[in-house]
PDB file of N, CA and C in Angstrom:
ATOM      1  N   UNK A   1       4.348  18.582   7.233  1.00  0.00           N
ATOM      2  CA  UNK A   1       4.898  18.402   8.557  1.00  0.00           C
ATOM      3  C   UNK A   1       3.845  17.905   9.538  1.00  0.00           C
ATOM      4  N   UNK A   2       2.412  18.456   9.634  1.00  0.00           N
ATOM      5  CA  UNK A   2       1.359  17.706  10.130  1.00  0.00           C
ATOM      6  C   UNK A   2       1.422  16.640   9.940  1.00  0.00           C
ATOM      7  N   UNK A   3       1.096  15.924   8.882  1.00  0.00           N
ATOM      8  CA  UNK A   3       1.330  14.885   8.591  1.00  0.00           C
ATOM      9  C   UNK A   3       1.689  13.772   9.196  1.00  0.00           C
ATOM     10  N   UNK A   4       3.338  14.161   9.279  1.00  0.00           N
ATOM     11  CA  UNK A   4       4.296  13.498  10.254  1.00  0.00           C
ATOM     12  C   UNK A   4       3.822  13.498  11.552  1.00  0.00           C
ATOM     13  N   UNK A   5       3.789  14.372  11.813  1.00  0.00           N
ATOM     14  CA  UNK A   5       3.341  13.978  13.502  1.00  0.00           C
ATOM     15  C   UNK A   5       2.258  13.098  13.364  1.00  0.00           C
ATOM     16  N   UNK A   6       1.350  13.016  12.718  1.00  0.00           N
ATOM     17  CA  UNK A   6       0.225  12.481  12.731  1.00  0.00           C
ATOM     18  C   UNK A   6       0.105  11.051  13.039  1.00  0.00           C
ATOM     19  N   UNK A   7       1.458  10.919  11.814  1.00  0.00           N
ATOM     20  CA  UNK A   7       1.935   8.742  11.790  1.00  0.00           C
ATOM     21  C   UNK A   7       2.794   8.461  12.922  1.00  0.00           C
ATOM     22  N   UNK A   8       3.728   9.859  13.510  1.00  0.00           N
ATOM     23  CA  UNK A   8       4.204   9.256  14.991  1.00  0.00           C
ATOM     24  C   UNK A   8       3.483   9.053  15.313  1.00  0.00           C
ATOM     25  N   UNK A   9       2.331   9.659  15.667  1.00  0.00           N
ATOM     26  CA  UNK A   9       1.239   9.457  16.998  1.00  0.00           C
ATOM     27  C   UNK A   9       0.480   8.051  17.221  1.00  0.00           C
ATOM     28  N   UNK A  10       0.177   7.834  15.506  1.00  0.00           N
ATOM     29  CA  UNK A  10      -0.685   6.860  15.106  1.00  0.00           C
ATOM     30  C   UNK A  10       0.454   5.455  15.475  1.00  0.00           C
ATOM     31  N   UNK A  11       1.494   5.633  14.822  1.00  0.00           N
ATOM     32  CA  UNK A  11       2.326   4.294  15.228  1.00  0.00           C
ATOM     33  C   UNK A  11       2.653   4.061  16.459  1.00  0.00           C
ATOM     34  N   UNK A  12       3.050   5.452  17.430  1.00  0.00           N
ATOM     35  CA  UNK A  12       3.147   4.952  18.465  1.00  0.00           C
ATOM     36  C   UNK A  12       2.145   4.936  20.081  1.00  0.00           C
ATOM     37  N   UNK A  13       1.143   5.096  19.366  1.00  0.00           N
ATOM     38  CA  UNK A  13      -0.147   4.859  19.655  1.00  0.00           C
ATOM     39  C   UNK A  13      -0.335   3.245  19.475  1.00  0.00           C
ATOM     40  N   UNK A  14      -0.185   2.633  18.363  1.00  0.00           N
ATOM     41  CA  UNK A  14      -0.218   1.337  17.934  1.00  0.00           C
ATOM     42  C   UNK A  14       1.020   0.462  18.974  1.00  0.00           C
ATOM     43  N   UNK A  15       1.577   0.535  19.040  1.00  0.00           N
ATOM     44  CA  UNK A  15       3.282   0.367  20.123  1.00  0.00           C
ATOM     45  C   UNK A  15       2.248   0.045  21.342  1.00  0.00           C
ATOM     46  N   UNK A  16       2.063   0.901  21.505  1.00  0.00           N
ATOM     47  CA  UNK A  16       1.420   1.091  23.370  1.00  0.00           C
ATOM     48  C   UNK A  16       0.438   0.207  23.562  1.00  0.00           C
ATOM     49  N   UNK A  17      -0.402   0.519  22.570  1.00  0.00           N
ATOM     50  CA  UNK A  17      -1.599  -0.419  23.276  1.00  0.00           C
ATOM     51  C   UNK A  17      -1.770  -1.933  22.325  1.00  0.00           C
ATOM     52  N   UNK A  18      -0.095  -2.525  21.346  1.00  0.00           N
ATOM     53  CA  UNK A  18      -0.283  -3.951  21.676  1.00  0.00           C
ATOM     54  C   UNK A  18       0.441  -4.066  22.929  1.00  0.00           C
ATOM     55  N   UNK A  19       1.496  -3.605  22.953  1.00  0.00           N
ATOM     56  CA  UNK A  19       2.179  -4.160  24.366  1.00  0.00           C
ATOM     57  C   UNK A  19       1.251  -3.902  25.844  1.00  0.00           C
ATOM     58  N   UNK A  20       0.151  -2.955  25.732  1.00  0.00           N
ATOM     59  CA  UNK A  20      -0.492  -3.534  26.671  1.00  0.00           C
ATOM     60  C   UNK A  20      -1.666  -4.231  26.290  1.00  0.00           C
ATOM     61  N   UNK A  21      -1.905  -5.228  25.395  1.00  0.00           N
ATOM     62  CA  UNK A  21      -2.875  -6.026  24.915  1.00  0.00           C
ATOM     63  C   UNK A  21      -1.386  -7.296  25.591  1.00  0.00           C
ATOM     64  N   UNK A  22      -0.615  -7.296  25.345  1.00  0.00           N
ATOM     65  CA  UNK A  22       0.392  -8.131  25.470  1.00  0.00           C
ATOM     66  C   UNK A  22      -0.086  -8.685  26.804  1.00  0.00           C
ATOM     67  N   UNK A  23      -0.044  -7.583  27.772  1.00  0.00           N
ATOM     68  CA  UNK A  23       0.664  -7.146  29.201  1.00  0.00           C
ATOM     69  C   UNK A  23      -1.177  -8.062  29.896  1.00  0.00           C
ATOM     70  N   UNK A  24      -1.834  -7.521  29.365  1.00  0.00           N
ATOM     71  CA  UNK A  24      -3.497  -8.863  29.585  1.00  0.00           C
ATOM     72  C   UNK A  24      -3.264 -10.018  29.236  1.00  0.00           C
ATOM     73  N   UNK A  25      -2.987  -9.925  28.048  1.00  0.00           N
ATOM     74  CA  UNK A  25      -2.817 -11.643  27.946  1.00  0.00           C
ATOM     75  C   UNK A  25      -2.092 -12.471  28.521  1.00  0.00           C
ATOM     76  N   UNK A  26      -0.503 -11.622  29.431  1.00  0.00           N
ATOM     77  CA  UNK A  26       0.629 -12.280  29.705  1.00  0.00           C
ATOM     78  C   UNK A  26      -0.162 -12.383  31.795  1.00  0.00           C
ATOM     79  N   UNK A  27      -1.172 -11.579  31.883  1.00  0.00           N
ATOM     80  CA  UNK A  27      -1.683 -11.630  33.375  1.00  0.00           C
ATOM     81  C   UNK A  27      -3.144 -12.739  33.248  1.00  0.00           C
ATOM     82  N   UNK A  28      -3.481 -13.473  32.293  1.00  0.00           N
ATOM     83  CA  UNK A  28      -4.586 -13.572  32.002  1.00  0.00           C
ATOM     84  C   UNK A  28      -3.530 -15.823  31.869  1.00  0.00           C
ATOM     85  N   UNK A  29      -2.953 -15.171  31.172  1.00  0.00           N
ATOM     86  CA  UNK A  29      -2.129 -16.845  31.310  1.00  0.00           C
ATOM     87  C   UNK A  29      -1.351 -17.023  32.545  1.00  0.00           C
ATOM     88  N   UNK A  30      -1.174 -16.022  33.293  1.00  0.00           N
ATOM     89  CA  UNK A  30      -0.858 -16.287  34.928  1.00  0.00           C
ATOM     90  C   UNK A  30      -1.541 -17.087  35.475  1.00  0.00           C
ATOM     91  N   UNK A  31      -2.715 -16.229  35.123  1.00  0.00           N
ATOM     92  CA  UNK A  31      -3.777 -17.090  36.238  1.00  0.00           C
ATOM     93  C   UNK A  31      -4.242 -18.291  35.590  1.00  0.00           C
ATOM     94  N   UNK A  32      -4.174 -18.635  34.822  1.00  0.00           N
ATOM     95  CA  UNK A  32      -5.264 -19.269  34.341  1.00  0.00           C
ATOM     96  C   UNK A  32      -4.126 -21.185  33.836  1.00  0.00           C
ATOM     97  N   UNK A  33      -2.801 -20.657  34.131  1.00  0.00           N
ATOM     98  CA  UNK A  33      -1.985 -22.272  33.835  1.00  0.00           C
ATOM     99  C   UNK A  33      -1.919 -22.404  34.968  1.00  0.00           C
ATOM    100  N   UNK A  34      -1.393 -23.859  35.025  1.00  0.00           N
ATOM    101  CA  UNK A  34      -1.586 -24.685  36.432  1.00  0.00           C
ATOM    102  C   UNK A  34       0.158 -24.976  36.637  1.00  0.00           C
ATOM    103  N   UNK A  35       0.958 -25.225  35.491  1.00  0.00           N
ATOM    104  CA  UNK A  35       2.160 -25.151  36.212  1.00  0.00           C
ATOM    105  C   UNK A  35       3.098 -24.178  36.102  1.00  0.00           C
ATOM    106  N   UNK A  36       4.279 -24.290  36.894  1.00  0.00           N
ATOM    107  CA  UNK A  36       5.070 -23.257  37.194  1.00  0.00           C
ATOM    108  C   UNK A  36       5.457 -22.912  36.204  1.00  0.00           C
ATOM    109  N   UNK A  37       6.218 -23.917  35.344  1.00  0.00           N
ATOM    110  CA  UNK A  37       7.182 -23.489  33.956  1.00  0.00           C
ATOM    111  C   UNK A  37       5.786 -22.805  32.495  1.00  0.00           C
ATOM    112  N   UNK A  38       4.871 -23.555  32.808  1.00  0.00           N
ATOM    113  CA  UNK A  38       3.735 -22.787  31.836  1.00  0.00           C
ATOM    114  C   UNK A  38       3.545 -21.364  32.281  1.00  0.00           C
ATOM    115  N   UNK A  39       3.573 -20.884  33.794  1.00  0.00           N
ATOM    116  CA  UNK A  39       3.102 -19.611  34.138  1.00  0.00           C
ATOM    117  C   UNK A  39       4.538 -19.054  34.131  1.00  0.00           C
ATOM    118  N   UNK A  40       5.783 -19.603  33.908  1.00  0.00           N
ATOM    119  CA  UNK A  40       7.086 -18.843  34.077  1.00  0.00           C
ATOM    120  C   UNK A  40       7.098 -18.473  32.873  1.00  0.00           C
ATOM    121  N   UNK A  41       6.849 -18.954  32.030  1.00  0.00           N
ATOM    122  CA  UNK A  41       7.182 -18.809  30.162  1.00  0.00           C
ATOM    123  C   UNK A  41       6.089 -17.814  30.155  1.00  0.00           C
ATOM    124  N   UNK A  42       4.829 -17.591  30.142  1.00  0.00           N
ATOM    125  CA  UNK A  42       4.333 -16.925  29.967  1.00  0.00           C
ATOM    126  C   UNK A  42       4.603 -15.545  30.378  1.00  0.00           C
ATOM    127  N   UNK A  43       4.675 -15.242  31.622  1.00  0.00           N
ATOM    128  CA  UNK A  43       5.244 -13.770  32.375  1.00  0.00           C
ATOM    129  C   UNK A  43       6.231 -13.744  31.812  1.00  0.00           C
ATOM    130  N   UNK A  44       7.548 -14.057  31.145  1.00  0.00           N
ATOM    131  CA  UNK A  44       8.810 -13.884  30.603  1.00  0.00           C
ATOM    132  C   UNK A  44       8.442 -13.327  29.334  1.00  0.00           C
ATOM    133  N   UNK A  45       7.605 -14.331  28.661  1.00  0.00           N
ATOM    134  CA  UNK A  45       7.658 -13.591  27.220  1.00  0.00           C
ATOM    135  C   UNK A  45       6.794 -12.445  27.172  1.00  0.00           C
ATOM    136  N   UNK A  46       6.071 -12.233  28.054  1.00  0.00           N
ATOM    137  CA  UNK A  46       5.061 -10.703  28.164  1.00  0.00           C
ATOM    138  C   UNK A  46       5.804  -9.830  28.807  1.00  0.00           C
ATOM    139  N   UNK A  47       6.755 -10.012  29.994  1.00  0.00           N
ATOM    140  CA  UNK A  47       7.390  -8.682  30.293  1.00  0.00           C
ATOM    141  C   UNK A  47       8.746  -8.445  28.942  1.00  0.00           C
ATOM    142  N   UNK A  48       9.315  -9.414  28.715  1.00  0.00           N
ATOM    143  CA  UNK A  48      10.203  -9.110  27.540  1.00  0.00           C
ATOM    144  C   UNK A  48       9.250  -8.290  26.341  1.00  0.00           C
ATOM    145  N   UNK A  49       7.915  -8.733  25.547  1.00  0.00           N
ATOM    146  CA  UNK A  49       7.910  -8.611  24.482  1.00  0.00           C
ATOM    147  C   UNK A  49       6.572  -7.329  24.919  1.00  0.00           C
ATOM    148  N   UNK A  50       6.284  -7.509  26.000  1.00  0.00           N
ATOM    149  CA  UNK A  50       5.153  -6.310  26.172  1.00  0.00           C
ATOM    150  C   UNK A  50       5.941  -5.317  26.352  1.00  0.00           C
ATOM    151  N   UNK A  51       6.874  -5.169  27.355  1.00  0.00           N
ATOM    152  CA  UNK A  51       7.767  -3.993  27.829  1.00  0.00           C
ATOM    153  C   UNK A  51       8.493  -3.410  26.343  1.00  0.00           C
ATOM    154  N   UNK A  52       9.040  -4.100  25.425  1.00  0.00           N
ATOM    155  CA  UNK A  52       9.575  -3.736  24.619  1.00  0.00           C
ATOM    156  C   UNK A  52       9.250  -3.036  23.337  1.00  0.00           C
ATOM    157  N   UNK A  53       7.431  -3.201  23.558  1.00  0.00           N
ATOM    158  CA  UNK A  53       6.610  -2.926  22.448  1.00  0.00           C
ATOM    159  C   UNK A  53       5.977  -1.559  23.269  1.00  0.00           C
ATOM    160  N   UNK A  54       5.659  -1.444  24.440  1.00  0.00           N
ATOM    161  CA  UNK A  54       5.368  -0.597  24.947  1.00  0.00           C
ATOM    162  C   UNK A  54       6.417   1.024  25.303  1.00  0.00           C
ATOM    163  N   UNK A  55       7.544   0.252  25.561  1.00  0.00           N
ATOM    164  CA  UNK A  55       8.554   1.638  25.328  1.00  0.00           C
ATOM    165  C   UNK A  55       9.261   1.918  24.218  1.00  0.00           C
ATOM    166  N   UNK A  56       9.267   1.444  23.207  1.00  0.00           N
ATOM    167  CA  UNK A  56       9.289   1.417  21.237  1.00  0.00           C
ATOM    168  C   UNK A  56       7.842   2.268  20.854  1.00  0.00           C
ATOM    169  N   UNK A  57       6.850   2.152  21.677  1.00  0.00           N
ATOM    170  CA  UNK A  57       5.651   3.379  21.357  1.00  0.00           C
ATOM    171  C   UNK A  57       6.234   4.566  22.240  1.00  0.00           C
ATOM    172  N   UNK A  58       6.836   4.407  23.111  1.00  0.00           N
ATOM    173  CA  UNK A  58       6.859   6.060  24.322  1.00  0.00           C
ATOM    174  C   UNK A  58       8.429   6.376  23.598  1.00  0.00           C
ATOM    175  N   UNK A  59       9.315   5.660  22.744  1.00  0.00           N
ATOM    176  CA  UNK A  59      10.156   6.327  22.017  1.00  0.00           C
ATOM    177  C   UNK A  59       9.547   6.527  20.859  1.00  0.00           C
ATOM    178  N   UNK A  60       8.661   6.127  20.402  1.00  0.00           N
ATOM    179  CA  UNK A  60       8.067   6.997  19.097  1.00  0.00           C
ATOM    180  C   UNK A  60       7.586   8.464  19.300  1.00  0.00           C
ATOM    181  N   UNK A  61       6.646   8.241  20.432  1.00  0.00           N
ATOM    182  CA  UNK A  61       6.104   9.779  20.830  1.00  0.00           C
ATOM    183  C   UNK A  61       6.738  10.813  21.049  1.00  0.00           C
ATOM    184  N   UNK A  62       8.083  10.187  22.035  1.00  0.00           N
ATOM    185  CA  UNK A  62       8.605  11.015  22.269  1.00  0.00           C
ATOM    186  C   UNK A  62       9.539  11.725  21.476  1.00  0.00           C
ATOM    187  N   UNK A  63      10.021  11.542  20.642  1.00  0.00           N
ATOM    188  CA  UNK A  63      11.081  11.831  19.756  1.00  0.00           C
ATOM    189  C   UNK A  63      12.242  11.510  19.876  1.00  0.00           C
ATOM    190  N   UNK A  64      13.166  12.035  18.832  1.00  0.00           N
ATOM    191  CA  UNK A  64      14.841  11.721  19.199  1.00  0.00           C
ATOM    192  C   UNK A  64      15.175  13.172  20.385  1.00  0.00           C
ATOM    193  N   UNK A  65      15.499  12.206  21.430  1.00  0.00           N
ATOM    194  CA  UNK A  65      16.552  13.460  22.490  1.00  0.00           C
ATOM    195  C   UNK A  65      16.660  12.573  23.316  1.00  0.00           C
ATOM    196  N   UNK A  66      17.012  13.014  24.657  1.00  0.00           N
ATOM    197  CA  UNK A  66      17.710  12.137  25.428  1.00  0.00           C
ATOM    198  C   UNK A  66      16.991  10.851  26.290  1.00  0.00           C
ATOM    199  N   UNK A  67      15.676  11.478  26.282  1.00  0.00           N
ATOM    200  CA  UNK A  67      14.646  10.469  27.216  1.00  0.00           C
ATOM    201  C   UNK A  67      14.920   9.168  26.398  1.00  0.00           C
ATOM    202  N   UNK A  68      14.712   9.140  24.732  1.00  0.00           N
ATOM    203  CA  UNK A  68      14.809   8.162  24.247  1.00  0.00           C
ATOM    204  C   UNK A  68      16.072   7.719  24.201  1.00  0.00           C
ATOM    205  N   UNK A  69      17.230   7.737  24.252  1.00  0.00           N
ATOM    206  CA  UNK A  69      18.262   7.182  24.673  1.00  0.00           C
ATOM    207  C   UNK A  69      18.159   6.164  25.773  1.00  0.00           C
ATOM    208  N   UNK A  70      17.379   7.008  27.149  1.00  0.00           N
ATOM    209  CA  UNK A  70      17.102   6.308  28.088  1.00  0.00           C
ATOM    210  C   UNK A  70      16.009   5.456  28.198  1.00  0.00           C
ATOM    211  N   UNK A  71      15.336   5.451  27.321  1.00  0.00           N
ATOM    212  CA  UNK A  71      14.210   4.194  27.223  1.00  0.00           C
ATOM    213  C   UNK A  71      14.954   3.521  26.668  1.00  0.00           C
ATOM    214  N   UNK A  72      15.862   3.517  25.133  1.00  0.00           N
ATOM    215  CA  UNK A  72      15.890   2.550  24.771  1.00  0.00           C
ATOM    216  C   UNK A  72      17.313   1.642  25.414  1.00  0.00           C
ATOM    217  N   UNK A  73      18.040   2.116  26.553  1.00  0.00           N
ATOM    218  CA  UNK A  73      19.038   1.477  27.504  1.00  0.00           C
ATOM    219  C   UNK A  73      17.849   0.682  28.579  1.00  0.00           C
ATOM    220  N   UNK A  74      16.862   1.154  28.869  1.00  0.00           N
ATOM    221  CA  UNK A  74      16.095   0.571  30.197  1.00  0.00           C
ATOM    222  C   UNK A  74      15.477  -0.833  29.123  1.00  0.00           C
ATOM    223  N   UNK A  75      15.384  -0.734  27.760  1.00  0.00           N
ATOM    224  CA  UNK A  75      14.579  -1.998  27.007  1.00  0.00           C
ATOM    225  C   UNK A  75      15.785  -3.154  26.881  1.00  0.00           C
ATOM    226  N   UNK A  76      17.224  -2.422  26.675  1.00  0.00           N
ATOM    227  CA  UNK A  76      18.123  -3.303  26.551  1.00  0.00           C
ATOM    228  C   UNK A  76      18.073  -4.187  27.505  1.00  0.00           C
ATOM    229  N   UNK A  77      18.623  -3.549  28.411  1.00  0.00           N
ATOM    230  CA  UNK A  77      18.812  -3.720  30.152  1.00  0.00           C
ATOM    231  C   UNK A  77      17.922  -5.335  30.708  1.00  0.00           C
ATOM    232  N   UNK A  78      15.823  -4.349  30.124  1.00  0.00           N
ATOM    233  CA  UNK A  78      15.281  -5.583  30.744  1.00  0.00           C
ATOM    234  C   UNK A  78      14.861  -6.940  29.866  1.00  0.00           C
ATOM    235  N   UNK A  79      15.815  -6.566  28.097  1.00  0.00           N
ATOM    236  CA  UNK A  79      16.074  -7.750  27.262  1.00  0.00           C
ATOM    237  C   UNK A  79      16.620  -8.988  27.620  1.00  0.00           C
ATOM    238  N   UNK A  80      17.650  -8.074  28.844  1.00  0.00           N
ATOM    239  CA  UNK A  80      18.982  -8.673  29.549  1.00  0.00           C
ATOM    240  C   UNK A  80      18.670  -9.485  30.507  1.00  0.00           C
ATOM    241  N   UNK A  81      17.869  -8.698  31.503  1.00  0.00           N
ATOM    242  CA  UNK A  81      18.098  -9.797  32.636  1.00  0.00           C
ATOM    243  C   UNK A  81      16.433 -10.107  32.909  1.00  0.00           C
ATOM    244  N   UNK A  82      15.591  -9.979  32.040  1.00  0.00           N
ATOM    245  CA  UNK A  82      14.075 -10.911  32.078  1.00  0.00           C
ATOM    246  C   UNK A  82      14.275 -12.428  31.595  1.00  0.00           C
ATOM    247  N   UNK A  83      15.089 -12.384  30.074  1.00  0.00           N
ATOM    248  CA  UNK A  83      15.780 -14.187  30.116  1.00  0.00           C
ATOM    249  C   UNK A  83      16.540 -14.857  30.864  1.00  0.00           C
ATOM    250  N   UNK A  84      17.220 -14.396  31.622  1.00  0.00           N
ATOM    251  CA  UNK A  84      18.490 -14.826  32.795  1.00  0.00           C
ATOM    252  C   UNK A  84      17.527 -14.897  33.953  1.00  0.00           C
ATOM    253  N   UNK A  85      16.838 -14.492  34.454  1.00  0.00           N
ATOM    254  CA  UNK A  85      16.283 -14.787  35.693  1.00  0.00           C
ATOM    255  C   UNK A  85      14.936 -15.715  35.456  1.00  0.00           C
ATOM    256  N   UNK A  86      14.716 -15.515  34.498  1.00  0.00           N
ATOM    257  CA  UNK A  86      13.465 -16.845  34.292  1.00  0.00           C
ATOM    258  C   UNK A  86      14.262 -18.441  33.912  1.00  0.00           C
ATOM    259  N   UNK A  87      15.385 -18.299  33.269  1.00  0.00           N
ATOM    260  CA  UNK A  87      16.164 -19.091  33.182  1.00  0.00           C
ATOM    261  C   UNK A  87      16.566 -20.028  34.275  1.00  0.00           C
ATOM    262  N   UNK A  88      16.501 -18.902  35.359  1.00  0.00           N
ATOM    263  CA  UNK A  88      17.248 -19.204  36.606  1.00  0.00           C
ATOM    264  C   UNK A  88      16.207 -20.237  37.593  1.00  0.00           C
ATOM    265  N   UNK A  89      15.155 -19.691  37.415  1.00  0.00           N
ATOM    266  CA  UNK A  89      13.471 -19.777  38.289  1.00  0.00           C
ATOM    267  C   UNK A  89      13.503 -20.995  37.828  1.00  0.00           C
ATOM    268  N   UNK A  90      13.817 -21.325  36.639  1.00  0.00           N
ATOM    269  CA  UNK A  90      13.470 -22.777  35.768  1.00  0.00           C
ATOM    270  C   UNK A  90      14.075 -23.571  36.007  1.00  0.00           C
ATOM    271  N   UNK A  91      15.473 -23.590  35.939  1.00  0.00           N
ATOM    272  CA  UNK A  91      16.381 -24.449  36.844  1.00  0.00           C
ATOM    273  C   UNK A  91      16.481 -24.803  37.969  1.00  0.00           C
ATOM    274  N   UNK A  92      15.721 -23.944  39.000  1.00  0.00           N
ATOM    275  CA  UNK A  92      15.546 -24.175  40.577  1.00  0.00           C
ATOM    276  C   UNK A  92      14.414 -24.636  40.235  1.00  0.00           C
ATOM    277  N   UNK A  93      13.230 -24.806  39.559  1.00  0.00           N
ATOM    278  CA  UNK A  93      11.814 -25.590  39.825  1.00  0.00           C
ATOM    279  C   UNK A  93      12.350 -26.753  39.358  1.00  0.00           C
ATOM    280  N   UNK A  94      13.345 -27.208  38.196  1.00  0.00           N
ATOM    281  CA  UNK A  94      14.031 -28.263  37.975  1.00  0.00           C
ATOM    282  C   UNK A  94      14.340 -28.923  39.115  1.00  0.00           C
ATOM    283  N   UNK A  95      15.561 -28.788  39.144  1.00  0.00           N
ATOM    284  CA  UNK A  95      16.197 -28.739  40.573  1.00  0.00           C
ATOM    285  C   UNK A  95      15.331 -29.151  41.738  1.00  0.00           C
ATOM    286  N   UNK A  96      14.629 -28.585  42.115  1.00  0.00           N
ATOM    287  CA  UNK A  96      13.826 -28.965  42.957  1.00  0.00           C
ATOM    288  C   UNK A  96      12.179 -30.050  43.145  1.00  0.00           C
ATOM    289  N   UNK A  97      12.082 -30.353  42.103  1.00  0.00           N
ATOM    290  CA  UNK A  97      11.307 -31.370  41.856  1.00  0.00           C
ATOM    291  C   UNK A  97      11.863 -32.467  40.907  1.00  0.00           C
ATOM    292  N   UNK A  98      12.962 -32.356  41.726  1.00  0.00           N
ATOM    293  CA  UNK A  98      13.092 -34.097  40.269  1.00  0.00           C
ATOM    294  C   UNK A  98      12.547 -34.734  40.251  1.00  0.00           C
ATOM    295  N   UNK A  99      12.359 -35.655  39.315  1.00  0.00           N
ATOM    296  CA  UNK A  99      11.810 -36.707  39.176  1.00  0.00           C
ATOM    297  C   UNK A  99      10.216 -36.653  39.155  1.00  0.00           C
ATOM    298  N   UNK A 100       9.477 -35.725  39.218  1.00  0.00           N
ATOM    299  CA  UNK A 100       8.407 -35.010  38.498  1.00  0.00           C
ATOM    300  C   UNK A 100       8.039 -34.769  37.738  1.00  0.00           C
ATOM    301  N   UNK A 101       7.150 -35.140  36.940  1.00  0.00           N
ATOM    302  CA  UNK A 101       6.158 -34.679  36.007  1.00  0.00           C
ATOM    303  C   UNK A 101       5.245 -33.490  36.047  1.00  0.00           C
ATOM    304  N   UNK A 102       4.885 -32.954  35.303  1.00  0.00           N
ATOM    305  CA  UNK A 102       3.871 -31.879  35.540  1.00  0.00           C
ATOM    306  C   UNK A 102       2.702 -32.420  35.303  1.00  0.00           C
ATOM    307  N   UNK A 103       2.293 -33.745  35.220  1.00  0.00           N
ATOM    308  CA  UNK A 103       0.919 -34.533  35.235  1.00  0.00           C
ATOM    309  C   UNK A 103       1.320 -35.919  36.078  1.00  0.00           C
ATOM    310  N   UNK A 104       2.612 -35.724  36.833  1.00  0.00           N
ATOM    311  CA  UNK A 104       2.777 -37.183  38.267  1.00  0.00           C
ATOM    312  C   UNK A 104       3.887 -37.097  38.430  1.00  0.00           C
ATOM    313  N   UNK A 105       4.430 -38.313  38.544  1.00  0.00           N
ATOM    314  CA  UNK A 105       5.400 -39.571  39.284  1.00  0.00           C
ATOM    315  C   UNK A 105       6.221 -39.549  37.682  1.00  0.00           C
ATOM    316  N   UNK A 106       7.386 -39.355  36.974  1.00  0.00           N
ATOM    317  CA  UNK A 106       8.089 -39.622  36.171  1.00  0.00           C
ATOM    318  C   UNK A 106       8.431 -41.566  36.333  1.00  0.00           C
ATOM    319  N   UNK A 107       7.784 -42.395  35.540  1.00  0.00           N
ATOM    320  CA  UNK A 107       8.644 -43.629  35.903  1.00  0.00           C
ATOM    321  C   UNK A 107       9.900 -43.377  35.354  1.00  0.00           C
ATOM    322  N   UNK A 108      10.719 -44.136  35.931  1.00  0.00           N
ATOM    323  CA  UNK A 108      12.071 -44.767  35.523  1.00  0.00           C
ATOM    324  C   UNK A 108      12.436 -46.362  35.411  1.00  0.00           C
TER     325      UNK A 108
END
């Protein structure tokens, strides 16, 4: 039975700290791209895939009962609307720069 606890801890120990290895790299390509849709893709796929790796470790720790129910509705939830609103951001930077390039002037 030691044991067991031992590989929860260890796995979700492992959970936590890629998703916050994620959560650096996804603040680290913020800063560091120059356009919008490069720095939008980036923050999208780190709050989707960091958040999701990070509370998949705090439902390991925690066990089966109700908290984990409620983590794993808050992971659905921000599965849900982290692609829909970056979606959205993308279409209005569309939208709003037509005829733009992200290196000029688009000829036509």
């Amino acid at each position: 039975m030691e044991i067991l606890l031992w590989i929860r801890f260890i796995l979700g120990t492992l959970f936590l700290l890629a998703g916050m290895l994620l959560f650096v790299v996804e603040i680290i390509s913020v800063y560091k791209l120059d356009y919008v849709l490069d720095r939008m893709h980036a923050a999208a796929t780190g709050d989707t895939f960091g958040i999701g790796l990070s509370l998949t470790g705090l439902m390991i720790l925690n066990g089966l009962n109700l908290t984990t129910l409620k983590l794993l509705l808050i992971v659905v939830f921000l599965w849900c609307s982290s692609p829909v609103s970056s979606h959205l951001i993308a279409k209005l930077e569309v939208a709003t720069h037509e005829g733009e390039d992200k290196y000029g002037e688009v000829e036509k």
